[in-house]
Every structure is written in C-alpha cells, then in structure tokens.
Protein backbone atom coordinates (compact mmCIF):
# COMPACT_ATOMS: atom_id res chain seq x y z
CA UNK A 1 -1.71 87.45 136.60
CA UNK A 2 -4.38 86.66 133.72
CA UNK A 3 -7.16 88.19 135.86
CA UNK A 4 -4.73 92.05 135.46
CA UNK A 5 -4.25 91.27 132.67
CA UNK A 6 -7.90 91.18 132.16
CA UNK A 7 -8.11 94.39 134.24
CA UNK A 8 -5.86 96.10 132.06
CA UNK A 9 -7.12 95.09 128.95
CA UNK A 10 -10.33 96.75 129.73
CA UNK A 11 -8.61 100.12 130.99
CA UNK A 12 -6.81 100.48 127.59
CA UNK A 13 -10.16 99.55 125.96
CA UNK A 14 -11.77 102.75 128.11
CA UNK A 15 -8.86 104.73 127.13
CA UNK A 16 -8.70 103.89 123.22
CA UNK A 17 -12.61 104.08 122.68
CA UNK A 18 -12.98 107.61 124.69
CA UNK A 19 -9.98 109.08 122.87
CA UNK A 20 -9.50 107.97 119.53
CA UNK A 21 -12.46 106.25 118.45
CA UNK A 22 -14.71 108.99 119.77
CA UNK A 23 -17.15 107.11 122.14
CA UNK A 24 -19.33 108.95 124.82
CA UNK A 25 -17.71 107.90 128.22
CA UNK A 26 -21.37 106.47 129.11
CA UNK A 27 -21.39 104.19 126.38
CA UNK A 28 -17.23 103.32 126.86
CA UNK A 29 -17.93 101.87 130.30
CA UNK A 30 -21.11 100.26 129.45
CA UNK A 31 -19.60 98.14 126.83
CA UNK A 32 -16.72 97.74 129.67
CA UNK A 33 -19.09 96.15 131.54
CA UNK A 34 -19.98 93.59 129.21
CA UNK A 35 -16.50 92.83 128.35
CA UNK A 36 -15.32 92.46 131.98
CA UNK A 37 -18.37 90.48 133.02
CA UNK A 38 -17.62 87.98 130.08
CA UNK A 39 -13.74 88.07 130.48
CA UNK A 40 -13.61 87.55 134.18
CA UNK A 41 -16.30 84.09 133.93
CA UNK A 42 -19.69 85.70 135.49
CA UNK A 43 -22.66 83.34 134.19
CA UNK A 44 -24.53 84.40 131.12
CA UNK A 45 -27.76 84.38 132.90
CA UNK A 46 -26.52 87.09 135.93
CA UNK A 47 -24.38 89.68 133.56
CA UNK A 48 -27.30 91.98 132.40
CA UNK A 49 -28.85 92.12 136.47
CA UNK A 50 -25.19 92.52 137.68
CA UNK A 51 -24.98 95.18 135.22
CA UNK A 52 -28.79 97.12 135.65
CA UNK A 53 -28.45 96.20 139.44
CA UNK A 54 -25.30 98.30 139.59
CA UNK A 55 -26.47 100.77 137.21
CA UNK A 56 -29.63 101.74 139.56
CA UNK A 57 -28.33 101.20 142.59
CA UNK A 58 -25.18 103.89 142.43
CA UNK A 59 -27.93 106.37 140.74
CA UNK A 60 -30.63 105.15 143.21
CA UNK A 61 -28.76 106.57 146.08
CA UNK A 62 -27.14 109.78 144.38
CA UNK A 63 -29.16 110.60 141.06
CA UNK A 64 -31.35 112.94 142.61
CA UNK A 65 -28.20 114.86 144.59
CA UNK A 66 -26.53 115.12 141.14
CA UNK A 67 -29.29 116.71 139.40
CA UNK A 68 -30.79 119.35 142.22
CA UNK A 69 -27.03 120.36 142.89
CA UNK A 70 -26.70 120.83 138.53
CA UNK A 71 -30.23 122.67 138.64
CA UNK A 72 -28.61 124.91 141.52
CA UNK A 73 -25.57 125.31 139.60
CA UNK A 74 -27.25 126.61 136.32
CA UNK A 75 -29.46 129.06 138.01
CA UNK A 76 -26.97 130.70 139.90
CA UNK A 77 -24.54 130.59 136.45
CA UNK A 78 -27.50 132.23 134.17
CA UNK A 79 -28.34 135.04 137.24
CA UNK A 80 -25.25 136.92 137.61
CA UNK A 81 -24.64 135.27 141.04
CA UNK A 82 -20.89 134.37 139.78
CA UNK A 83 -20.44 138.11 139.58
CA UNK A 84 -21.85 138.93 142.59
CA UNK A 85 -19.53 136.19 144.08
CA UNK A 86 -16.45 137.58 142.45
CA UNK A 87 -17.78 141.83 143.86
CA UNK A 88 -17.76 140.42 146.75
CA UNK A 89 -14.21 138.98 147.64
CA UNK A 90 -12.83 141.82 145.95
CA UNK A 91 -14.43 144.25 148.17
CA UNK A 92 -13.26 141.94 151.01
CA UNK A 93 -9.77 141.65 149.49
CA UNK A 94 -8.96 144.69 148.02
CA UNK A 95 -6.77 144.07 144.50
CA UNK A 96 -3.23 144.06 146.80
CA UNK A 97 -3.30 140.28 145.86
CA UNK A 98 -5.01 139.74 142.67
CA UNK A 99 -3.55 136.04 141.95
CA UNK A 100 -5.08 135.34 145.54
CA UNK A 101 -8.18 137.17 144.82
CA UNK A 102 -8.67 135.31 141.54
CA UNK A 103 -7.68 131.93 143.39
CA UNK A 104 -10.27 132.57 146.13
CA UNK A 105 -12.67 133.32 143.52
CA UNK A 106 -12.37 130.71 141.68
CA UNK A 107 -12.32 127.85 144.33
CA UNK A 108 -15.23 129.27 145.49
CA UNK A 109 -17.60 129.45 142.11
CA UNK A 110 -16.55 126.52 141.24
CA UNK A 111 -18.55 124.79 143.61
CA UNK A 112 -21.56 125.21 142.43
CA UNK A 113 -20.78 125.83 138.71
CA UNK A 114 -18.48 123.88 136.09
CA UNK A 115 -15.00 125.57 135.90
CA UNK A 116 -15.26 125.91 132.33
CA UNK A 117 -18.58 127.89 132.96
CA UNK A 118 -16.70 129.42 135.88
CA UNK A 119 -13.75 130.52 133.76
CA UNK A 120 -15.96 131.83 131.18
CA UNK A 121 -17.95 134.38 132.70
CA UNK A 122 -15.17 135.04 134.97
CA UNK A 123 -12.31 135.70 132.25
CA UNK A 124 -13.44 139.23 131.87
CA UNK A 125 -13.17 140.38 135.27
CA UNK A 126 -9.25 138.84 134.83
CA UNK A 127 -8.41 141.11 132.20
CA UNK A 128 -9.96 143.47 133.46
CA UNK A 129 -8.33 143.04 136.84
CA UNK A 130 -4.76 142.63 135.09
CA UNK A 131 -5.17 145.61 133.23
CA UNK A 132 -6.01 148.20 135.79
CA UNK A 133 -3.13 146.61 138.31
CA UNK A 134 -0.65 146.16 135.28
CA UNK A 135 -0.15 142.64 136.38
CA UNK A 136 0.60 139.33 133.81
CA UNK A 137 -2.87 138.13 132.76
CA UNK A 138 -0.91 134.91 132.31
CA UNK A 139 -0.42 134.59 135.79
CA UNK A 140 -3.96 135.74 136.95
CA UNK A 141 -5.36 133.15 134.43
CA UNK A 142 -3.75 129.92 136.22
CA UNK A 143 -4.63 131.50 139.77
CA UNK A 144 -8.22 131.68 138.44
CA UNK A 145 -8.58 128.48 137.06
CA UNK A 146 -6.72 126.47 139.34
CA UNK A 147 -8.99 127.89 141.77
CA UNK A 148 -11.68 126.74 139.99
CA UNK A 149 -10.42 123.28 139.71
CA UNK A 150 -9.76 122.59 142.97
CA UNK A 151 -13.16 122.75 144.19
CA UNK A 152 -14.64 120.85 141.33
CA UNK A 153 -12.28 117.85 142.28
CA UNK A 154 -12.91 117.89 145.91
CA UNK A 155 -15.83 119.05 147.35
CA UNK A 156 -19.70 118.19 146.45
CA UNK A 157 -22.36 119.21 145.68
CA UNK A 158 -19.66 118.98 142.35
CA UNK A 159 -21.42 115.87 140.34
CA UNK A 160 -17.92 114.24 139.98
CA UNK A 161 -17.11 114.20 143.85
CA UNK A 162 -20.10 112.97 144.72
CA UNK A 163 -20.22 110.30 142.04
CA UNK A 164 -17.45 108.98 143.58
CA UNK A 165 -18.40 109.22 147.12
CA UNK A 166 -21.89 107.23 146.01
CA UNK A 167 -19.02 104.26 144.56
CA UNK A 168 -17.77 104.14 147.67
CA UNK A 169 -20.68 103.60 149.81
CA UNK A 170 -20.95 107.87 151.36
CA UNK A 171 -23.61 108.78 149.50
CA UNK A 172 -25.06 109.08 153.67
CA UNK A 173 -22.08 110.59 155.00
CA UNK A 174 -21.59 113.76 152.53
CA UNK A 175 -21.42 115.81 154.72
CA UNK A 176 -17.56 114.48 155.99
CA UNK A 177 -16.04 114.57 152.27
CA UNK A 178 -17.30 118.21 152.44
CA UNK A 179 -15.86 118.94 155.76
CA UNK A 180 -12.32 117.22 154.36
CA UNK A 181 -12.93 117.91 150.82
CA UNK A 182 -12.92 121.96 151.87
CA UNK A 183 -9.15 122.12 152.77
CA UNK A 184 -7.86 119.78 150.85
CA UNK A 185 -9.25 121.95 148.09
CA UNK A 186 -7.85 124.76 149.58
CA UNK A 187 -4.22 123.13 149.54
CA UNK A 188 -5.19 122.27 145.77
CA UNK A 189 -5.65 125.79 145.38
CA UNK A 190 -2.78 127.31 147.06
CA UNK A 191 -0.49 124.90 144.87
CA UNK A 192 -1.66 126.09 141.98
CA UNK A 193 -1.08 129.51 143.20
CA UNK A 194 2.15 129.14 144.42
CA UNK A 195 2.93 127.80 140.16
CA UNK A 196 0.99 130.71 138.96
CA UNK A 197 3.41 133.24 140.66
CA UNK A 198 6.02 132.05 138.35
CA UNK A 199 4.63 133.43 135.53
CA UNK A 200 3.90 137.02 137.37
CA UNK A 201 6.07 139.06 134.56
CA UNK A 202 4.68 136.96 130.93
CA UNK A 203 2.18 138.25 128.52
CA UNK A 204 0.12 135.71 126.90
CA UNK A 205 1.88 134.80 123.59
CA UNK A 206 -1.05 134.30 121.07
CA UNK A 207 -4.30 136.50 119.95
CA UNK A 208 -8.04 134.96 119.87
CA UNK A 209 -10.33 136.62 117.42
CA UNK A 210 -13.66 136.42 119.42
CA UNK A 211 -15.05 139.79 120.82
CA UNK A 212 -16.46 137.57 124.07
CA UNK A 213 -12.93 137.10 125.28
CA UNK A 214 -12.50 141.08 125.37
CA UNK A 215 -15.91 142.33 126.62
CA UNK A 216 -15.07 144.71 129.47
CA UNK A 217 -16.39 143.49 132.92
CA UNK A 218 -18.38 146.60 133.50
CA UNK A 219 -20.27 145.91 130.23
CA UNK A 220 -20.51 141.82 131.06
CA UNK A 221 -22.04 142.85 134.70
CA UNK A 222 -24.96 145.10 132.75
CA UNK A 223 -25.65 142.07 130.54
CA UNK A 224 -27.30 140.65 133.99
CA UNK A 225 -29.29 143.23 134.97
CA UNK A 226 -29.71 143.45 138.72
CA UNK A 227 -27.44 141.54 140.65
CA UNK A 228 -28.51 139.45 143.06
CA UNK A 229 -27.46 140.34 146.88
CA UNK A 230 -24.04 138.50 148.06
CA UNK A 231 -26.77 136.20 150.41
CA UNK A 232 -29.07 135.00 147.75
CA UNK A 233 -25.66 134.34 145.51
CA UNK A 234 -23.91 132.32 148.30
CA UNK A 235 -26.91 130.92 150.00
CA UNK A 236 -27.93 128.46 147.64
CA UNK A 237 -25.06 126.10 148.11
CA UNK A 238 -23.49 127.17 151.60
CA UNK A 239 -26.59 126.55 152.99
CA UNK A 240 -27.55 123.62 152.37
CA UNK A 241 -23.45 122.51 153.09
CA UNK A 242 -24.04 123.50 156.31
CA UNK A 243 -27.07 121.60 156.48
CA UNK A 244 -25.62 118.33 155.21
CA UNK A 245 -22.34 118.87 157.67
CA UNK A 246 -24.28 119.48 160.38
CA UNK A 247 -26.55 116.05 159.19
CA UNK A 248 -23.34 114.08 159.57
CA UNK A 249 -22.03 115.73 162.65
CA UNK A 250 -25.98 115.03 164.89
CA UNK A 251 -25.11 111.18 163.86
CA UNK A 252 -21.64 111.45 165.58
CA UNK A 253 -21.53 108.20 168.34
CA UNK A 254 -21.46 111.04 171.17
CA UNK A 255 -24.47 112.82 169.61
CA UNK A 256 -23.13 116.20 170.21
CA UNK A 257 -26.80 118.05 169.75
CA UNK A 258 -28.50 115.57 171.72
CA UNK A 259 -30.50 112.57 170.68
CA UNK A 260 -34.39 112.37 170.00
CA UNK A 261 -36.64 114.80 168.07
CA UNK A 262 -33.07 117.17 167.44
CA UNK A 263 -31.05 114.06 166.22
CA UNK A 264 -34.16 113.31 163.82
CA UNK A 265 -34.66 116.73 162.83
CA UNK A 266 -30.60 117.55 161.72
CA UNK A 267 -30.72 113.96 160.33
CA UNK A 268 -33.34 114.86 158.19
CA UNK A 269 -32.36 118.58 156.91
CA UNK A 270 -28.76 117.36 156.53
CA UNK A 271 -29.67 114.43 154.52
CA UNK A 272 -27.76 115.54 150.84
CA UNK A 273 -31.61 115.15 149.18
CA UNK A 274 -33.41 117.71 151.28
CA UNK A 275 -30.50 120.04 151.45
CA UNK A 276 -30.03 120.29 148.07
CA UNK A 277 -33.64 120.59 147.38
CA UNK A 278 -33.63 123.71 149.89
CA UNK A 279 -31.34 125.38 148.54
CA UNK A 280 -33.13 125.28 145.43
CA UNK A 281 -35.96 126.76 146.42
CA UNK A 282 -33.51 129.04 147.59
CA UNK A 283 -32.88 130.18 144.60
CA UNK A 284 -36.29 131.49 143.49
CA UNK A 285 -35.07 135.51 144.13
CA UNK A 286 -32.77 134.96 141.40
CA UNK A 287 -35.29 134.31 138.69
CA UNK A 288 -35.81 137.65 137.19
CA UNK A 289 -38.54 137.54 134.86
CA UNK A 290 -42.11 138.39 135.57
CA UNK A 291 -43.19 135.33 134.80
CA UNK A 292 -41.03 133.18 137.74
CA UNK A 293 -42.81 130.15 137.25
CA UNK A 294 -41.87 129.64 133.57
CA UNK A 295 -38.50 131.05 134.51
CA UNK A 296 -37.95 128.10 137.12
CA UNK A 297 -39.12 125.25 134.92
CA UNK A 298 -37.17 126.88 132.24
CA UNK A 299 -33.84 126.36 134.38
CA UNK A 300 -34.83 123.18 135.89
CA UNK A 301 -34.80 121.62 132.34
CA UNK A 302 -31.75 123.15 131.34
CA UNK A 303 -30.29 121.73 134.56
CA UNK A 304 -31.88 118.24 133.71
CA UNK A 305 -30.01 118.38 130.07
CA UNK A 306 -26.91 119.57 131.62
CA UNK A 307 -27.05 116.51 134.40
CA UNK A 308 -28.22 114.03 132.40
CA UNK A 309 -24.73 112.45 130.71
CA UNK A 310 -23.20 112.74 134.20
CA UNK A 311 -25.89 110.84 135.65
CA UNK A 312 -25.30 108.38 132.61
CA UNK A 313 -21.62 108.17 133.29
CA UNK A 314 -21.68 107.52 136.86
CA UNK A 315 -24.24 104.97 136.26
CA UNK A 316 -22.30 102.83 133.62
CA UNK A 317 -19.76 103.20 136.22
CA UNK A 318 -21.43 101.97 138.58
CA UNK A 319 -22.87 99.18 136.55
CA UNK A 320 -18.71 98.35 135.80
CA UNK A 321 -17.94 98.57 139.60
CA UNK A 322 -20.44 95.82 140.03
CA UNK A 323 -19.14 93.70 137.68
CA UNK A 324 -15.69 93.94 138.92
CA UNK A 325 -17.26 93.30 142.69
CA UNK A 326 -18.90 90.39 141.23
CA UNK A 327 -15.31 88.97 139.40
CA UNK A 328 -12.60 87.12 141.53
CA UNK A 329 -10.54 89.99 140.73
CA UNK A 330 -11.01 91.73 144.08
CA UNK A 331 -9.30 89.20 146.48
CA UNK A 332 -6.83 88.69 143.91
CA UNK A 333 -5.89 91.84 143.29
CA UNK A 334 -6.19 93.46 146.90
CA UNK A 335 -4.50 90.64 147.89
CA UNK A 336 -1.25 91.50 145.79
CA UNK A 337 -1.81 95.71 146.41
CA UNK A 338 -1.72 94.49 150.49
CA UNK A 339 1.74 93.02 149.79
CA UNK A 340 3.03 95.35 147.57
CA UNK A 341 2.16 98.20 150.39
CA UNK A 342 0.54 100.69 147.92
CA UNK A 343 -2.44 101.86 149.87
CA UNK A 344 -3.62 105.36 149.53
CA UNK A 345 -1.81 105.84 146.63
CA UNK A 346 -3.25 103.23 144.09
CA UNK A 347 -6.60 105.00 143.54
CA UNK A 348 -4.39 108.22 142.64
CA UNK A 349 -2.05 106.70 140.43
CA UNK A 350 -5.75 104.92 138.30
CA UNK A 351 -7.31 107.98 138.16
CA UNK A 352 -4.17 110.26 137.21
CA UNK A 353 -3.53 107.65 134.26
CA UNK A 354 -6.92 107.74 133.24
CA UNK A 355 -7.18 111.32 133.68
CA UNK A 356 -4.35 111.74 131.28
CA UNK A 357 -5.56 109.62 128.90
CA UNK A 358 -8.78 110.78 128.29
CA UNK A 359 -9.30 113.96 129.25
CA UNK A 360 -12.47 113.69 131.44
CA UNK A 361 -12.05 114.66 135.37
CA UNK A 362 -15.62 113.22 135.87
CA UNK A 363 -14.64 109.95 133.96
CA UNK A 364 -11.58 109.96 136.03
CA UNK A 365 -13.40 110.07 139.57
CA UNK A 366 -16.23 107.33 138.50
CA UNK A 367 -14.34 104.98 136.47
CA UNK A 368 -11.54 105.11 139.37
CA UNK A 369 -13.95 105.02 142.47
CA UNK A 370 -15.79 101.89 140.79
CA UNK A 371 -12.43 100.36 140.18
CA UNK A 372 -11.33 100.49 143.90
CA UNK A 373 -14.66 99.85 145.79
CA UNK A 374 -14.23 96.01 146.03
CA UNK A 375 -10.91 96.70 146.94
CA UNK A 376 -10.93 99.04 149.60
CA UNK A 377 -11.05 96.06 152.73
CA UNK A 378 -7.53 95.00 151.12
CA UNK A 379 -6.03 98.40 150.73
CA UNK A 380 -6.83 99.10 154.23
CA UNK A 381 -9.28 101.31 153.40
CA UNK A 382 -12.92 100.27 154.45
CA UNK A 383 -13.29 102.61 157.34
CA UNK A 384 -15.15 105.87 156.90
CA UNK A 385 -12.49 108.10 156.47
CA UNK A 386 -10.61 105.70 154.95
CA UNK A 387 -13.44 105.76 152.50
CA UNK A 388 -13.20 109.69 152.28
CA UNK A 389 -9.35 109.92 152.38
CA UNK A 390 -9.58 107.36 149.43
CA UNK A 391 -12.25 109.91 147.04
CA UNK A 392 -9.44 112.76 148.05
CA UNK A 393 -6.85 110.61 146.44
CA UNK A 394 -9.27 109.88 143.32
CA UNK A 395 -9.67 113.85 142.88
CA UNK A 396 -5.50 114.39 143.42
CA UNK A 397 -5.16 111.91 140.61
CA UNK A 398 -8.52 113.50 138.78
CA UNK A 399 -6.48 116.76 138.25
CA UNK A 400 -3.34 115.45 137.20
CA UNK A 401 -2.86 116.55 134.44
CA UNK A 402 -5.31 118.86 132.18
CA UNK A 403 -3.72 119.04 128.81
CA UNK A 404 -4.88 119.11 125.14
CA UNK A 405 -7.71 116.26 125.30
CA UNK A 406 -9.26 117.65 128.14
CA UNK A 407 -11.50 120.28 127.37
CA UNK A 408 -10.77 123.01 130.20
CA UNK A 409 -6.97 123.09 128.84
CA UNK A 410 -8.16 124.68 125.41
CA UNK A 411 -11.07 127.30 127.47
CA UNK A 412 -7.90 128.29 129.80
CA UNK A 413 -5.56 128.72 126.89
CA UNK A 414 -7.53 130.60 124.22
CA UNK A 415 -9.39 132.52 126.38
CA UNK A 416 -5.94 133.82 128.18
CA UNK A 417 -4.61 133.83 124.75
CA UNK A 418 -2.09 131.56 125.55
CA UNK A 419 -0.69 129.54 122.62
CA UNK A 420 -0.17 125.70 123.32
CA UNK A 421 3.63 125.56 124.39
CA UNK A 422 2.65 128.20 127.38
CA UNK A 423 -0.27 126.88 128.45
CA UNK A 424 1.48 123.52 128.74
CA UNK A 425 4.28 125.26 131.03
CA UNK A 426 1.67 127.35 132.68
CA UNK A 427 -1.83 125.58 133.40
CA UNK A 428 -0.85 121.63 132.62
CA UNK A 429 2.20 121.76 135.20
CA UNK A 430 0.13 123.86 137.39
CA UNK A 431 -2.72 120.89 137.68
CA UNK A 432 0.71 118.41 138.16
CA UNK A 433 1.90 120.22 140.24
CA UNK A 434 -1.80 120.43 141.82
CA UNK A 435 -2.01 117.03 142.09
CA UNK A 436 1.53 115.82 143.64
CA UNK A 437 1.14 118.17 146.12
CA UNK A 438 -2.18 117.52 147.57
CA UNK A 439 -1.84 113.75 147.24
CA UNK A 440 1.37 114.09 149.57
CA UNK A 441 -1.08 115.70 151.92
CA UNK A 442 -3.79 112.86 151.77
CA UNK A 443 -1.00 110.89 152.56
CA UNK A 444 0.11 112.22 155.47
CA UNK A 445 -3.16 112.72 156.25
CA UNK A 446 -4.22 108.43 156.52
CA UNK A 447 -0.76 108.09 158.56
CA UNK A 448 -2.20 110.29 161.02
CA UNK A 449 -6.09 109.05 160.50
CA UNK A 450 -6.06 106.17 159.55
C-alpha cells in the first residue's frame, strides 16, 4: 500500500507542477525521477545512471525517428502541401458530405503535422466550405479537428505515438502500431463525427477580432504560391509508412517475401530510421526558393527547434520509466492490477487522468507508457500486440478529454468562434466521447487478440 501511495504521490506532483506551478513537462518528470528513485529505496550511488541510462536509451532507439518525422512535418506545413491535401479529397469527395470531408481531411494532415498547425491553416477552407454549402461552421469545426486528433493519438510518424511505442519496447516493430494505429484512428474519427452531427443547425456563439481567422481560402492558397502536386504532398509520409509496414511484415515467422537478400533489403528500407529519412529527401520538390540548399537547412532547423522539447519529454520519461522498473513497485503493483482484473484498461484510465489534468496529449502518452512498461508481464500484456493494443489504449485515454488547459481546446474554440460553454458541449465531449468509444474497441479488440 505505501509503495501506491508512493506512486501516487508522484502523479499528483506531475500534475500540480505542470498545471499550477508552471513547470515544462521535461523538467516535471525529471524531478519525478529523482523523487521516485529516492522514495521507492534505489541506492544513492545508482539513481543518476538509472536516470541518464533511461534517459538515452528511450531517445537512443527513437530520437532520430522523432526528429526526421518533425523535419517532414514542418516542410510539408510551410509548402502548401496541407492545401494540396485538403484539394484533393474534395475533388475526390465532392462537398455532398462536408463534416466527412473535413473529418477525412483532418485525420489525414494530421499525420504528419500538429493538429493545432493542422487546424490553423485548415480553418479557412472550413468557413469557407460552410459558407458556400450554408452548413453550421460549428459542426464542420469538430469534424475537422477531431479528425485531426485522431491521427495524432494513434498513428506514427506522430512524435507522441511513437514515444510511447519506444516505452514499450516497438521502437523495431513500427510498422504494426501503424497498421493498427490506422483504423483505430479511423474509429476515433468517425466518433467524433458522429458528435459533430449534433451540432449540424448552431452558429458559433462568440466573435474573434483577428483578420487570420477570416482570410478567404482562395486568398490563403495564393499566399503559397505553387502548390505542390497531390504525390509530392502525400509522398513524404505514405511512403515511407509503406516502407516501415512492409519492414515489419518481411520479418513475419512465415517470411511472406521470401528470406535472404529480399528479407535484408525490406528489413532495411522499412526500418522507421531509413524510412523516415527517405521521405525526407522526398521532400526536396517542395522547397521553393532558388536557393534549395539554404531552403532545406532552413527547415531542418526549424524542425530541430520544433522536436527538440518532445525529444526532452520523452526522454525524462523515459529516465522515470526506469526508475519505476528499477523500484519494487512493479511486482507489487502488477501483482494487485492481475487480481483486480483491470488489464487493457489501466493504461487508459492513467493517461485519461493525466490527460485531464494537464493538458498535454504528448505528456499523456510518455508519462503513461513509462508508467506501465514494467508492468505489462502482470497485466497480461507483454506480447507484441499486447504491446501495441496497450499504446492504443494510452492514445484512447490521451484524447480524453481536451478542455481549457490543453492548448488545442482554445485554437478550436476561438478560431470557430465558439465561446467556452459551446466548445465544452461541442469539441471537449466530442474528444470523450472520442475516447470511450475507441477504448471499447481496443477492448474488444485484446478479447479477440490477445
């Protein structure tokens, strides 16, 4: 009992230094660490290499994926290809079903870009959208960003999936979160659509002065110049997710493509590293000046800035993971989760409490899977998809719920001009009701897989 008490001593400490004293999440967990590793008995002289060890092993095996897939993310944000992405499923959708269009939209540019970037540069092509069709921009906004969150939950190259994955010992195997992470996202989605029809016939309640939340999408699409193609915009990250799933099916036990040079070759082109860094250099038609060169390292250290706290985070998480693995609080407390039957469902419940507490999605899914790693044998959850089914159930619990501390809540509701009580009813209960839904699913899902 004293060692969760311990345990949740620590959480609140996470919780009360992130939201009301102010501290960066990196330096929250760090100082976590420290506590824990005293707290829980680990000898003086091993605390700081428990600590570093964890630190730069988690960011040893996925520190480079996190930065080439933010690097990939900012050059396709800063060249239009978000635009190009959204042209394109409207032409393949027609505007019958503009909540579905905006859904589609937004689960798929959300892979490689943040959803509050994605929500930004996509807002005007909303209103614009709701305008023409004389449809509730209310409605359209929760399709949209609901959209966008599902794929920033689920499925990697997303820094916060893939944080998690690297907790849980798949930073090799990335390729099978992305082949589950994909529909569960989509279910993720099509909750959040399903909520988002309810408010089909109400107007956003409240006015933002700002002229960017107005600018016509016509006008927005000229800032960019020429767009790229819809196969340099989608290439950069389909490509190399095809790569990386095809990686992880070649190492299958039956070897469906064969064994020898093939199995090496896949293996090696679908490792998360190389992929990434392919479809980086995928990117180079998108660079628009004449002067590429300066362009490219120009984006590549905006990309390093941009990756750089997540990078920090997931490494003080990892560093807190380790100190956890290194407590007795692992047999102890998988020990009483086994009896008590939870399962699946205690990594969702961790990271929807944190989630709510602070604010932070990415916080959520590194804190959480660092939490639950020395606990997965317990849970019943050390096999590989056990593993995967288990960062599903951190992301369900990741999106539940976005209200006022998290910082997405107030991009959604003031650039829908929403005031607060609507875009409580309208995007907060859409991410519950996000998160409920597709948890039920993982659940079903390791009856039947697990």
């Amino acid at each position: 009992m004293v060692l969760i008490l311990i345990l949740l001593l620590v959480i609140s400490f996470i919780v009360l230094t992130t939201t009301r004293l102010k501290f960066h999440p990196f330096l929250a967990l760090l100082l976590a660490a420290f506590l824990a590793a005293f707290a829980y008995g680990i000898p003086a002289e091993d605390i700081a290499k428990t600590i570093t060890g964890g630190f730069g092993g988690i960011l040893g095996y996925i520190g480079l994926v996190i930065v080439l897939g933010t690097i990939i993310g900012v050059i396709l944000e800063k060249s239009g290809a978000a635009i190009t992405m959204a042209d394109t499923i409207i032409k393949l959708l027609g505007e019958r079903y503009p909540n579905l269009t905006m859904s589609l939209i937004g689960y798929l540019v959300s892979i490689p870009v943040f959803c509050d970037s994605g929500f930004v540069i996509l807002n005007s092509l909303k209103e614009s959208l709701a305008k023409r069709l004389e449809t509730s921009s209310v409605s359209m906004s929760v399709a949209l960003a609901t959209g966008l969150y599902a794929t920033h939950t689920f499925v990697p190259p997303t820094p916060g999936p893939i944080a998690a994955a690297g907790n849980l010992g798949l930073e090799s195997n990335l390729g099978l979160v992305i082949a589950v992470g994909i529909p569960v996202a989509a279910i993720a989605a099509l909750a959040g659509l399903f909520w988002a029809e309810r408010f089909k016939h109400i107007e956003p309640d409240g006015t933002v002065e700002s002229s960017a939340l107005h600018q016509d999408w016509q006008a927005l699409r000229d800032t960019y110049g020429q767009l790229p193609t819809a196969f340099q915009a989608f290439g950069p990250i389909l490509f190399p997710i095809l790569l990386i799933c095809l990686g992880s099916i070649a190492k299958f036990p039956s070897h469906p493509f064969g064994t020898g040079s093939t199995l090496d070759v896949l293996s090696f082109l679908g490792h998360p590293l190389t992929a990434l860094l392919i479809g980086l250099l995928m990117t180079w038609p998108l660079l628009k000046s004449h002067n590429k060169m300066t362009e490219f390292s120009e984006r590549i250290a905006e990309g390093i800035t941009a990756a750089a706290p997540i990078l920090l985070i997931t490494g003080a998480g990892g560093a807190f993971g380790a100190v956890l693995k290194a407590s007795p609080l692992g047999d102890y407390l998988g020990a009483t989760l086994s009896a008590l039957g939870v399962g699946i469902w205690m990594p969702f419940i961790v990271a929807a409490a944190l989630k709510t507490a602070q604010g932070s999605s990415t916080v959520a899914l590194v804190t959480t899977s660092a939490l639950v790693a020395p606990l997965l044998s317990q849970l019943g959850l050390d096999s590989e998809m056990g593993r995967v089914l288990t960062v599903m159930a951190i992301g369900a619990g990741a999106m539940t719920v976005s209200h006022a501390n998290d910082s997405f809540f107030w991009v959604v509701s003031q650039f829908s001009r929403m005031k607060v009580g609507l875009a409580y009813r309208a995007q907060t209960l859409a991410t519950l009701v996000q998160g409920v839904t597709t948890m039920l699913v993982i659940y079903l899902l390791s009856l039947l897989m697990l």
